[in-house]
N, C-alpha and C. Protein backbone atom coordinates (compact mmCIF):
# COMPACT_ATOMS: atom_id res chain seq x y z
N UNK A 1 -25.08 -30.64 -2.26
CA UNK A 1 -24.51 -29.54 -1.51
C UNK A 1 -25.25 -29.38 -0.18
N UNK A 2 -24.62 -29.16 0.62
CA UNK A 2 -25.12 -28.67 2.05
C UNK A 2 -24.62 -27.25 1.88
N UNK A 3 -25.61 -26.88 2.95
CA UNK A 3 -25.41 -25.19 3.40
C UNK A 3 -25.47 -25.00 4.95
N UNK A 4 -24.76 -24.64 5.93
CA UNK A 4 -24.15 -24.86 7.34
C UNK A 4 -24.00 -23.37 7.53
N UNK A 5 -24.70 -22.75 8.55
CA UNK A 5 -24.56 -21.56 9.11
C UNK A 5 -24.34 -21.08 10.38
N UNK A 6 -23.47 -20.75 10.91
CA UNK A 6 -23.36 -20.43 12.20
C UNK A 6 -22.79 -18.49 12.88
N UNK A 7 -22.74 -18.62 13.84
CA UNK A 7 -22.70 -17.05 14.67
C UNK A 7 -21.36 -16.79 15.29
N UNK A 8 -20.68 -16.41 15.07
CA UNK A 8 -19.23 -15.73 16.19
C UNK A 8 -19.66 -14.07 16.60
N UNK A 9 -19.12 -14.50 17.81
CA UNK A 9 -19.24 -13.00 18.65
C UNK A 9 -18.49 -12.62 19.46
N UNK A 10 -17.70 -11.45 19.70
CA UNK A 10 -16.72 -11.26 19.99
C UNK A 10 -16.97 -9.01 20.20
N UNK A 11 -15.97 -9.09 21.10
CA UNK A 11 -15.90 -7.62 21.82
C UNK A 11 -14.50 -7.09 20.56
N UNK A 12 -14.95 -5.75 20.06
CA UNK A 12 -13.91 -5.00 19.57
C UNK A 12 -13.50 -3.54 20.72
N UNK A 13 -12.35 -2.90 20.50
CA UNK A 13 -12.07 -1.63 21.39
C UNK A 13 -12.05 -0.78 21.10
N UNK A 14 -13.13 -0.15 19.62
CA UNK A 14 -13.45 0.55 18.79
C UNK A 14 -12.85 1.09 17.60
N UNK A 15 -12.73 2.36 17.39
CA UNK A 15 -12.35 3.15 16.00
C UNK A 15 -11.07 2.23 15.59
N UNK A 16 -11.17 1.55 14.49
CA UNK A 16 -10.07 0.76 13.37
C UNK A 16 -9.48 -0.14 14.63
N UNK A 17 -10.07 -0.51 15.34
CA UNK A 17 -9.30 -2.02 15.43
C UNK A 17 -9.85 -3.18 15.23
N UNK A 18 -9.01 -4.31 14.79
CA UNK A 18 -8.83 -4.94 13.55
C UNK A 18 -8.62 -6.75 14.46
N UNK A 19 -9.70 -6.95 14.37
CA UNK A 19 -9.76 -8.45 15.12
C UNK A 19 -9.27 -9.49 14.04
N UNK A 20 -8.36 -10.12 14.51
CA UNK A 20 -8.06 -11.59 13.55
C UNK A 20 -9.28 -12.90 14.01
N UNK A 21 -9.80 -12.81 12.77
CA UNK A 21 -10.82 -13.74 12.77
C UNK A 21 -10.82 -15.44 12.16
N UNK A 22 -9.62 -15.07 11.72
CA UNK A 22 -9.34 -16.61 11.00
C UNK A 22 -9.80 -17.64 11.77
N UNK A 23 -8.81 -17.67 12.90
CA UNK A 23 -9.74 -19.16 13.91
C UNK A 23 -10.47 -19.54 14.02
N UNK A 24 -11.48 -18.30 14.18
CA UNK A 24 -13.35 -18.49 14.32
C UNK A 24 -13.52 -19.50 12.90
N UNK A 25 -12.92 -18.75 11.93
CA UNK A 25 -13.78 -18.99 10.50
C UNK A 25 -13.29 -20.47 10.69
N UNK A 26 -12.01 -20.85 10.83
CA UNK A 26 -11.61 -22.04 10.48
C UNK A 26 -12.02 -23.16 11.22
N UNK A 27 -12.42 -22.89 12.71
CA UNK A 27 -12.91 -23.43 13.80
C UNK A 27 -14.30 -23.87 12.86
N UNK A 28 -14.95 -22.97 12.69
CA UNK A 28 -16.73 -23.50 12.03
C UNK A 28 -16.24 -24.43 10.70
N UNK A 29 -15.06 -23.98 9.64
CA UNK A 29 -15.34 -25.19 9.06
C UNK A 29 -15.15 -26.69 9.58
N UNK A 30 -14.69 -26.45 10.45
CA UNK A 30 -13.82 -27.88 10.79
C UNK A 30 -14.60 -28.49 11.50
N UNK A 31 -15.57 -27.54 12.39
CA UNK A 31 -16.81 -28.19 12.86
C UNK A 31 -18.13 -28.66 11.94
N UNK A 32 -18.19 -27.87 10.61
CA UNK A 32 -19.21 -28.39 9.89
C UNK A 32 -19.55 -29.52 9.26
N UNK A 33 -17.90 -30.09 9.54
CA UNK A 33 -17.94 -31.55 9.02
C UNK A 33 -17.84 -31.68 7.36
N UNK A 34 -17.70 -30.64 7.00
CA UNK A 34 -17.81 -30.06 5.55
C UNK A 34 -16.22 -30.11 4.81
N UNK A 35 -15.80 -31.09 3.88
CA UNK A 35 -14.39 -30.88 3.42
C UNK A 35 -14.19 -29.99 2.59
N UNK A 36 -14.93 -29.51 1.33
CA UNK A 36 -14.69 -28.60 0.57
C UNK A 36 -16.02 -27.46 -0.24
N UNK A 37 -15.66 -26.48 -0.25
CA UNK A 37 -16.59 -25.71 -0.95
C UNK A 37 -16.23 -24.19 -0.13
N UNK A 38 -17.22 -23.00 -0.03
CA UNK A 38 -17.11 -22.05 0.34
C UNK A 38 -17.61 -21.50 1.37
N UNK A 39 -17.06 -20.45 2.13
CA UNK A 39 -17.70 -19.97 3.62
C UNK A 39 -17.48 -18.36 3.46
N UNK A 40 -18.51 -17.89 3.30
CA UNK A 40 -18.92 -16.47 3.65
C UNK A 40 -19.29 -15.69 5.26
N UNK A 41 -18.31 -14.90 5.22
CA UNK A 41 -18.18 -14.19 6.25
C UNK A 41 -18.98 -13.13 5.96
N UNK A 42 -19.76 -12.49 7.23
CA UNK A 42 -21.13 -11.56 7.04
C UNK A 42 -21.25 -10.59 8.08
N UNK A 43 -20.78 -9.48 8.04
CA UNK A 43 -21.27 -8.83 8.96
C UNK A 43 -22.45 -7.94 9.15
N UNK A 44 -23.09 -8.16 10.23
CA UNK A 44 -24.88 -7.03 10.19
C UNK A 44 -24.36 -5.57 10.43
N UNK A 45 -24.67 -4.90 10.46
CA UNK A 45 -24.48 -3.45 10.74
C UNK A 45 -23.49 -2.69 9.51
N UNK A 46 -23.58 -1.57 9.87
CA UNK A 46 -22.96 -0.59 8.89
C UNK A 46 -22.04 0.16 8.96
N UNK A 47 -21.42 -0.45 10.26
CA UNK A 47 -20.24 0.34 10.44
C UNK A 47 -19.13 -0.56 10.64
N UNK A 48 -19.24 -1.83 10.57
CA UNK A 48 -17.59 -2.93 10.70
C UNK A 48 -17.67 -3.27 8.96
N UNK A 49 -16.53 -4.02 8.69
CA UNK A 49 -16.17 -3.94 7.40
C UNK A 49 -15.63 -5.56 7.71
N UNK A 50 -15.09 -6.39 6.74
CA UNK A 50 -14.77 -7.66 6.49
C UNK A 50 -13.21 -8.28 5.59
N UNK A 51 -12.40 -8.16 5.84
CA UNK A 51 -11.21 -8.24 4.72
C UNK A 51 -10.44 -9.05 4.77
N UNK A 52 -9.32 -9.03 3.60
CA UNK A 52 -7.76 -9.92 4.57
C UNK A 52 -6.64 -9.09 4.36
N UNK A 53 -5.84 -9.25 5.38
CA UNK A 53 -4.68 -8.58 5.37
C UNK A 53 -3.52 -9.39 5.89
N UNK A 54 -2.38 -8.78 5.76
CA UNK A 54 -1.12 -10.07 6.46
C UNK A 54 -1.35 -8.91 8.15
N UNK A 55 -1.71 -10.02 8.75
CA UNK A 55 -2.25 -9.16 10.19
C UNK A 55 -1.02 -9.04 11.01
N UNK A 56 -0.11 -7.83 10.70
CA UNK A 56 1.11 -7.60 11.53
C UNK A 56 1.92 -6.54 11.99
N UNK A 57 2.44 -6.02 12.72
CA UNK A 57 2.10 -4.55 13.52
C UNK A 57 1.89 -3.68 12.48
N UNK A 58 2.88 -3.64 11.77
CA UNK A 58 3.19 -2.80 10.52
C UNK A 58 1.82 -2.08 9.87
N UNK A 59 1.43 -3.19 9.25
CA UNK A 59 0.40 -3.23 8.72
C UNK A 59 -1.10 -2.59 9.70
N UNK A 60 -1.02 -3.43 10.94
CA UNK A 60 -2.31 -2.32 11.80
C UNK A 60 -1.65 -1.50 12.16
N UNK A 61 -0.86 -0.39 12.03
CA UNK A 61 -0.44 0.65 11.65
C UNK A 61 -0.86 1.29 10.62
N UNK A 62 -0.24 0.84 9.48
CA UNK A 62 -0.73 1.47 7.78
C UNK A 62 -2.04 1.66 7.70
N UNK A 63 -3.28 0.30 8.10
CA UNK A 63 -4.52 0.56 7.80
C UNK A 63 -5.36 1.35 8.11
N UNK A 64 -5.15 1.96 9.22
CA UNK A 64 -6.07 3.10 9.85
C UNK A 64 -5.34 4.38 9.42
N UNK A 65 -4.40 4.76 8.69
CA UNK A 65 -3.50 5.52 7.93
C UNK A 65 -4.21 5.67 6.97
N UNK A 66 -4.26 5.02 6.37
CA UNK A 66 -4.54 4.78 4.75
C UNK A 66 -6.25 5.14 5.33
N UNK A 67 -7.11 4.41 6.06
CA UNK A 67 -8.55 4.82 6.17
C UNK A 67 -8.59 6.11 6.18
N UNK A 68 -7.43 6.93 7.21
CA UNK A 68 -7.72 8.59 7.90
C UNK A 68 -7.77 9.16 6.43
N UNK A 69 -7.18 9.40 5.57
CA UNK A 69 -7.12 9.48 4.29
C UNK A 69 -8.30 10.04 3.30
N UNK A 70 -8.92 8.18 3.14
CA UNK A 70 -9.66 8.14 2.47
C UNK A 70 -11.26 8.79 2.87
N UNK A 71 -11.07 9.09 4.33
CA UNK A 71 -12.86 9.09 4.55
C UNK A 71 -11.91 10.03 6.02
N UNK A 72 -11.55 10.80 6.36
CA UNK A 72 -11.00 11.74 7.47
C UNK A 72 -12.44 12.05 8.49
N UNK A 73 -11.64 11.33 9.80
CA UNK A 73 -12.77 11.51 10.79
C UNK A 73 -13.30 13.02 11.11
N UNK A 74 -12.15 13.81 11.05
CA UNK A 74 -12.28 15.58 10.81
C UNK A 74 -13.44 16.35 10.02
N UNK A 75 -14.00 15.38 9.25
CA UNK A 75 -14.15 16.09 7.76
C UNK A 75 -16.11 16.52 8.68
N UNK A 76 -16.58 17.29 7.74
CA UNK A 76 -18.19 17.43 8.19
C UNK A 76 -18.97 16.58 7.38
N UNK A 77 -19.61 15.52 7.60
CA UNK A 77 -20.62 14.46 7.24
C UNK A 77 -22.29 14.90 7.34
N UNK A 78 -22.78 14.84 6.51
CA UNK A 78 -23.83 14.83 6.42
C UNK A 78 -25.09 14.39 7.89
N UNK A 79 -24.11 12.82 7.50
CA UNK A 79 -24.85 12.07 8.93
C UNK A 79 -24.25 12.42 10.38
N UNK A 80 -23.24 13.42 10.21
CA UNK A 80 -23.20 13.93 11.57
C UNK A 80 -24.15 15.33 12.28
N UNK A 81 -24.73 15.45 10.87
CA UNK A 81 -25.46 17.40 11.03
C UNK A 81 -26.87 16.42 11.27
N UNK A 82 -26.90 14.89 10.81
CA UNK A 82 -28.20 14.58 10.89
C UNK A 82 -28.75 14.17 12.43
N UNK A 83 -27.90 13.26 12.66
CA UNK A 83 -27.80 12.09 13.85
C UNK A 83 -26.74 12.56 14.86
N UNK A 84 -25.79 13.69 14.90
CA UNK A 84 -24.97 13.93 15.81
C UNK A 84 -23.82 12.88 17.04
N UNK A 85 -23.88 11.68 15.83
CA UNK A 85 -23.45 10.37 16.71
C UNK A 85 -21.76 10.51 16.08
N UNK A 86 -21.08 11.26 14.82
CA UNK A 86 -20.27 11.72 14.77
C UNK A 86 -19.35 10.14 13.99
N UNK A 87 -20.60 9.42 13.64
CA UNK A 87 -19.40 8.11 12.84
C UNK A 87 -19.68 8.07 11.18
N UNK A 88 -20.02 9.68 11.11
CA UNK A 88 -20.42 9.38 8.97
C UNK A 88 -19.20 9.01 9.05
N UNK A 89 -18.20 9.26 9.10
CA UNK A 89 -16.74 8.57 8.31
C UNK A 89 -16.50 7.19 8.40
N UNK A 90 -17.35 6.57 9.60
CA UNK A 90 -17.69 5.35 10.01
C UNK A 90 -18.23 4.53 8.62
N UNK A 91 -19.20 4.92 8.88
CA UNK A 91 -20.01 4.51 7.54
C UNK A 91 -19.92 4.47 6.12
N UNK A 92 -18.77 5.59 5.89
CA UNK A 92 -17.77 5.72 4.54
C UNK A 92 -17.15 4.85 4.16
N UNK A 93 -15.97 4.40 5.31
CA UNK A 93 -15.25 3.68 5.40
C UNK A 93 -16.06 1.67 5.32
N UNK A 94 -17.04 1.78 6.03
CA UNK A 94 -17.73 0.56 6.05
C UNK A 94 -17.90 0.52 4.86
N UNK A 95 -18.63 0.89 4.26
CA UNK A 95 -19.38 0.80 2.69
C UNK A 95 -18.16 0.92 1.47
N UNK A 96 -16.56 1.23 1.58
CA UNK A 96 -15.61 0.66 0.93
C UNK A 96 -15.33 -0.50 0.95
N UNK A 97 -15.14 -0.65 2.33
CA UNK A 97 -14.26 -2.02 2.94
C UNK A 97 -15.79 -3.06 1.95
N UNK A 98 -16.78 -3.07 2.69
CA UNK A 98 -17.46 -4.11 2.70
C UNK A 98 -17.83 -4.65 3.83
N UNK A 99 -19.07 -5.40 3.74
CA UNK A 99 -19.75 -6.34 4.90
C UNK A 99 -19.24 -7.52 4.71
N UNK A 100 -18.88 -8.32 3.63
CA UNK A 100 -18.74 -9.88 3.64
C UNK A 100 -17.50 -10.13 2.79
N UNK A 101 -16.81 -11.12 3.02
CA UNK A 101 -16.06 -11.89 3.04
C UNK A 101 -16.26 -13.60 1.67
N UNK A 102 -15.46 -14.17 1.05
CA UNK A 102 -16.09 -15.59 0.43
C UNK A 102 -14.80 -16.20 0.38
N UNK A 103 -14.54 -17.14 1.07
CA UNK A 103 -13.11 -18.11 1.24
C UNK A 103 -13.46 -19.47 0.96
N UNK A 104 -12.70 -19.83 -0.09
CA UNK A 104 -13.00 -21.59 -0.19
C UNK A 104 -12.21 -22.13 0.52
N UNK A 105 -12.47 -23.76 0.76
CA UNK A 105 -11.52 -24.27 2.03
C UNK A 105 -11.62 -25.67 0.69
N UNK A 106 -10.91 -26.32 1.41
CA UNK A 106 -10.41 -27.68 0.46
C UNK A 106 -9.92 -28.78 1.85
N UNK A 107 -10.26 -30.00 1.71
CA UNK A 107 -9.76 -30.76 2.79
C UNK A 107 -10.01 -30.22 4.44
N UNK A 108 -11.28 -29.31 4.43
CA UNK A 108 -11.83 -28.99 6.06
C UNK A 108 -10.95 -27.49 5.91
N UNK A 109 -9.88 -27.17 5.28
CA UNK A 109 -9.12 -26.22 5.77
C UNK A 109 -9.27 -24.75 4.79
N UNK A 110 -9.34 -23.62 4.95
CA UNK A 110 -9.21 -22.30 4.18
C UNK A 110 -8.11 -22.42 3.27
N UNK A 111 -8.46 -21.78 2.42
CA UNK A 111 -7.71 -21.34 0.98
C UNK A 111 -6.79 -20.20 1.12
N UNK A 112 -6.24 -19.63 2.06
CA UNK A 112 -6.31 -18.90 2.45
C UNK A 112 -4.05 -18.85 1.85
N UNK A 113 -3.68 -17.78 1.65
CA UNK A 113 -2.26 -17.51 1.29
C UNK A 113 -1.45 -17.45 2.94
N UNK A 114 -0.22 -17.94 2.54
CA UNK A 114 0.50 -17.84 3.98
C UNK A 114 0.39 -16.75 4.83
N UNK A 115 0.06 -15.57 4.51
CA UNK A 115 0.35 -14.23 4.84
C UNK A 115 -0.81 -13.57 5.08
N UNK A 116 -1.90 -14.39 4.94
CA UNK A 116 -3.29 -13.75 4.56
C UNK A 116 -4.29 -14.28 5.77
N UNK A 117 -4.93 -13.17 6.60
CA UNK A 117 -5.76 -13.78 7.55
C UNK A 117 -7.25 -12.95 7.14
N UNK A 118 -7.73 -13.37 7.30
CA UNK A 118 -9.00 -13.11 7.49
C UNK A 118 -9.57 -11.99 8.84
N UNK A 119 -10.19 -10.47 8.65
CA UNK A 119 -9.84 -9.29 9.83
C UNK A 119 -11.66 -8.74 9.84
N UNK A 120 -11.66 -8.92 11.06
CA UNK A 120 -13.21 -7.95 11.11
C UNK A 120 -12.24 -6.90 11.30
N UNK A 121 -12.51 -5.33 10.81
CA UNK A 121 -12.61 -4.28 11.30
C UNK A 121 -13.59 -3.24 11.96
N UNK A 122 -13.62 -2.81 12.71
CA UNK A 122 -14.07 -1.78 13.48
C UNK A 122 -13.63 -0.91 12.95
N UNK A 123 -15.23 -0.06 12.66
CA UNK A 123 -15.00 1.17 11.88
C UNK A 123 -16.18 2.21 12.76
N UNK A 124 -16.72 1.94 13.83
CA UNK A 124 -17.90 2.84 14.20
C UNK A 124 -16.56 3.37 15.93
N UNK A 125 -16.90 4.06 16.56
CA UNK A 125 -16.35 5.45 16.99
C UNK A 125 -15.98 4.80 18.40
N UNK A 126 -17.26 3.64 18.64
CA UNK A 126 -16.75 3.64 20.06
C UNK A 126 -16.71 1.51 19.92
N UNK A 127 -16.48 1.42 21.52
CA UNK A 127 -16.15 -0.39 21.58
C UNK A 127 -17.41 -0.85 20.97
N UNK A 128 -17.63 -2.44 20.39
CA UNK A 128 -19.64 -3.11 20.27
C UNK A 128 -18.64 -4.57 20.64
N UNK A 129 -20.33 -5.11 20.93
CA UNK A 129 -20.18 -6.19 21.01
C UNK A 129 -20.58 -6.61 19.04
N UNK A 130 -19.55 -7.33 18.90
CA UNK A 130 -20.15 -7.84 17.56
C UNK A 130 -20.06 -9.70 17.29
N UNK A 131 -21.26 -9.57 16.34
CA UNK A 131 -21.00 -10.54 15.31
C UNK A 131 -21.11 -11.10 13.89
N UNK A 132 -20.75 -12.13 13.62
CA UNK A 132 -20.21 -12.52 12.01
C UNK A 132 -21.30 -13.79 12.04
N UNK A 133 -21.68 -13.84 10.68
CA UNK A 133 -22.84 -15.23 10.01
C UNK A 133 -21.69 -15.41 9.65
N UNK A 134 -21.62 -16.80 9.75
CA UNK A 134 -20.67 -17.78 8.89
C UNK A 134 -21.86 -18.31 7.81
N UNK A 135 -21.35 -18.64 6.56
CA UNK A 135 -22.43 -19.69 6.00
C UNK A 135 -21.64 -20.12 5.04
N UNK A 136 -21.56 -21.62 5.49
CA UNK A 136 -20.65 -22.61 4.56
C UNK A 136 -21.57 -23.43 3.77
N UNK A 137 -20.96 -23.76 2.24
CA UNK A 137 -21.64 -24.36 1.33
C UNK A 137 -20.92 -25.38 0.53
N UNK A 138 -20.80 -26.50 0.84
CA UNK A 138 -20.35 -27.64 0.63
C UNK A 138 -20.55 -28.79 0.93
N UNK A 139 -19.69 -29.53 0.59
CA UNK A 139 -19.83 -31.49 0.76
C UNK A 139 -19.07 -31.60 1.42
């Protein structure tokens, strides 16, 4: 087994928007020279999240719907009476979604369903520069 790690970085335009990341991911396997096994997507921080979704208006519509919901930017947070930076719902929402990602690829390519892409989300209040560890593990 080999293990192959690399960095994508990329600008989001803040609160719930929803970067299609597939390319990146698929770009590094195809560069790793690696035909089959698995690649974990990783994000540092505590406020972007990692998922898949069928990435299409509809849908980035529904998802920040469905977030307002579950974790309401309105609501009074703890970590906003603490830190006054006003993204506890940020951080709610991060710690559902998740930091990482695990996609097997077969023949250089993702496992991935027709409909199914691979999405950093932005979940903290304002734009970041961000990025993703790739780390692929295969032959």
């Amino acid at each position: 087994m080999t293990v192959v790690s690399r960095r994508v970085r990329f600008s989001t335009k803040g609160e719930v928007d929803m970067v299609d990341v597939t390319h990146m991911v698929q770009r590094a396997v195809e560069e790793s020279g690696l035909k089959k096994g698995i690649v974990t997507v990783f994000v540092p921080g505590s406020t972007g999240a990692v998922t898949t979704i069928e990435y299409e208006p509809g849908l980035l519509k529904d998802f920040p719907r469905m977030l307002e919901k579950i974790a309401p930017r309105g609501e009074e947070y703890e970590h906003h009476l603490r830190w006054h930076d006003w993204n506890g719902h940020s951080h709610c929402r991060a710690a559902l979604l998740g930091p990482s990602l695990t996609v097997p690829f077969e023949d250089g390519r993702l496992q991935l369903g027709t409909w199914q892409q691979i999405v950093f989300v932005e979940l903290d209040v304002k734009p970041r520069e961000r990025e993703l560890i790739l780390q692929l593990i295969g032959e």
